[in-house]
N, C-alpha and C. Protein backbone atom coordinates (compact mmCIF):
# COMPACT_ATOMS: atom_id res chain seq x y z
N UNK A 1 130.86 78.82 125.28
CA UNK A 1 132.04 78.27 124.62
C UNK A 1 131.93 78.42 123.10
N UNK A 2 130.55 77.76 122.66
CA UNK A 2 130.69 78.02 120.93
C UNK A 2 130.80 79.59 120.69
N UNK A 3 130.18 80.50 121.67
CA UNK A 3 130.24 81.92 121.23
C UNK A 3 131.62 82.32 121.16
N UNK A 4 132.70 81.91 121.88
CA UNK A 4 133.94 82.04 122.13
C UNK A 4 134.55 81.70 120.84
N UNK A 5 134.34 80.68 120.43
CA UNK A 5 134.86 80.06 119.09
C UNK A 5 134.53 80.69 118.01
N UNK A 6 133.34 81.37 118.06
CA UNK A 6 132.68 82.16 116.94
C UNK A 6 133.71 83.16 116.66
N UNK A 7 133.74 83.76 117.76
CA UNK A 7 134.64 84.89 117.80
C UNK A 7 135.79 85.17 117.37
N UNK A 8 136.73 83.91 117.99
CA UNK A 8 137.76 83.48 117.49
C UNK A 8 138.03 83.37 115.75
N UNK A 9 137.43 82.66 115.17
CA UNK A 9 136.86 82.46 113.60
C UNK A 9 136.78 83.83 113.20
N UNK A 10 135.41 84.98 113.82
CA UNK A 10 135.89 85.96 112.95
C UNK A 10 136.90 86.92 113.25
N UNK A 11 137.85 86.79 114.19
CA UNK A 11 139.07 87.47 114.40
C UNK A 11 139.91 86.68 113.37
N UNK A 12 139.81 85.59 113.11
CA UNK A 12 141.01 84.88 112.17
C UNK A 12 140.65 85.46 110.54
N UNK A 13 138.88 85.77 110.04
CA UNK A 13 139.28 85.52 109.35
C UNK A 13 139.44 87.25 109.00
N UNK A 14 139.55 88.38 109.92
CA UNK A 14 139.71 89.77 109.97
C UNK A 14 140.88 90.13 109.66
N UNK A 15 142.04 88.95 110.53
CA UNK A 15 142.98 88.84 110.35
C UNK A 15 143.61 88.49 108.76
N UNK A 16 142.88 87.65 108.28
CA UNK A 16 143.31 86.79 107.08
C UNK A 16 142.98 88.20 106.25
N UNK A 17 141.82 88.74 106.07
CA UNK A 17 141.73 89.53 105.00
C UNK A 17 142.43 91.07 105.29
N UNK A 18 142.83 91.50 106.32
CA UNK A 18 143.74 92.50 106.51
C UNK A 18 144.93 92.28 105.80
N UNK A 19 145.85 91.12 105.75
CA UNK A 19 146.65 90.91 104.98
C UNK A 19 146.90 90.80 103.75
N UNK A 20 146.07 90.16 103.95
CA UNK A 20 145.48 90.32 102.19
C UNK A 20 145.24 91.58 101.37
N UNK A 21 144.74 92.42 101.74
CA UNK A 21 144.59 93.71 101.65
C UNK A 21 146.02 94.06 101.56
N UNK A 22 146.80 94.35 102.92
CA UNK A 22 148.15 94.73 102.66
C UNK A 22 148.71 94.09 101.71
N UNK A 23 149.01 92.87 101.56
CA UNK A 23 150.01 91.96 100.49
C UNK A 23 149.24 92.83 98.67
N UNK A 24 147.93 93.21 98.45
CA UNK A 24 147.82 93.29 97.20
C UNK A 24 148.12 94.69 97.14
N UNK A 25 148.19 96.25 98.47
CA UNK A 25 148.49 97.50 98.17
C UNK A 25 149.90 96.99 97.76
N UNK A 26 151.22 96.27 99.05
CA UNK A 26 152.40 96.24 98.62
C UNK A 26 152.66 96.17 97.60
N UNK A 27 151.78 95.11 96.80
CA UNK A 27 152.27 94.90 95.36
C UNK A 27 152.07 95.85 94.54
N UNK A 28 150.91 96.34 94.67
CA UNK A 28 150.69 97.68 93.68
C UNK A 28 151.42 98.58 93.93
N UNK A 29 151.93 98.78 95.11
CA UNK A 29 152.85 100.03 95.33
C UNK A 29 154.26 99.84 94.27
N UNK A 30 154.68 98.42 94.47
CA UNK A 30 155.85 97.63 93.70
C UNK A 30 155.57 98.01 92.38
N UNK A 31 154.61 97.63 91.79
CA UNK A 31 154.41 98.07 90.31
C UNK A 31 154.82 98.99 89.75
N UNK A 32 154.21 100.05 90.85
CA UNK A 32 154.22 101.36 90.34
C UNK A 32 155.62 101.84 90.54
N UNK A 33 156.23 101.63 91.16
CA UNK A 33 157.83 101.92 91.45
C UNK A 33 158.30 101.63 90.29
N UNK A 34 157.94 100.42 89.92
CA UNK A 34 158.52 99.64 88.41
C UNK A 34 158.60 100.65 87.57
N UNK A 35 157.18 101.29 87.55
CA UNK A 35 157.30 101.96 86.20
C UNK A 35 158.27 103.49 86.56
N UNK A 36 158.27 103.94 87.82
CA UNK A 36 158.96 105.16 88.58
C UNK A 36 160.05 105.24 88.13
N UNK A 37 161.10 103.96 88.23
CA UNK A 37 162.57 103.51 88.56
C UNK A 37 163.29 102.83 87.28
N UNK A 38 161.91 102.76 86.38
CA UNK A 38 162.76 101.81 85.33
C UNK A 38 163.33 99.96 85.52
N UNK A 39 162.04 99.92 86.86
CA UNK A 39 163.16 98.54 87.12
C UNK A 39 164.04 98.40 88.02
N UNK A 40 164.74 99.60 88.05
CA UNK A 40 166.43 99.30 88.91
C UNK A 40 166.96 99.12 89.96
N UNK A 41 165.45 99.93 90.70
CA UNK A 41 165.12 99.29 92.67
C UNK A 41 164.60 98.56 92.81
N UNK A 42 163.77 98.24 92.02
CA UNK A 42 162.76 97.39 92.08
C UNK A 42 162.21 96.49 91.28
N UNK A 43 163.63 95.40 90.86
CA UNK A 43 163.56 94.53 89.49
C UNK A 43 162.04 93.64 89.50
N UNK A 44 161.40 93.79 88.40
CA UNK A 44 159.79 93.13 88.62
C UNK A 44 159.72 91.39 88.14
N UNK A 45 159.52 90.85 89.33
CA UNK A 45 159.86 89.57 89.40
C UNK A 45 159.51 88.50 88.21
């Protein structure tokens, strides 16, 4: 059972940092558009 739980934990936190990962490329991708577009697709928040 605790091995089960272990497991669980590091699937959550594989999960947690995959996103994380994605959420900081998206943003950099966003940036860089910024500077691509002038802004105009992609007003920088």
């Amino acid at each position: 059972m605790s091995h089960f739980w272990r497991q669980q934990q590091v699937d959550v936190g594989y999960v947690r940092a995959r996103a994380e990962m994605r959420r900081r490329m998206l943003h950099y991708h966003q940036k860089r558009n910024d500077k691509k577009c002038n802004g105009k697709h992609f007003p920088s928040t």
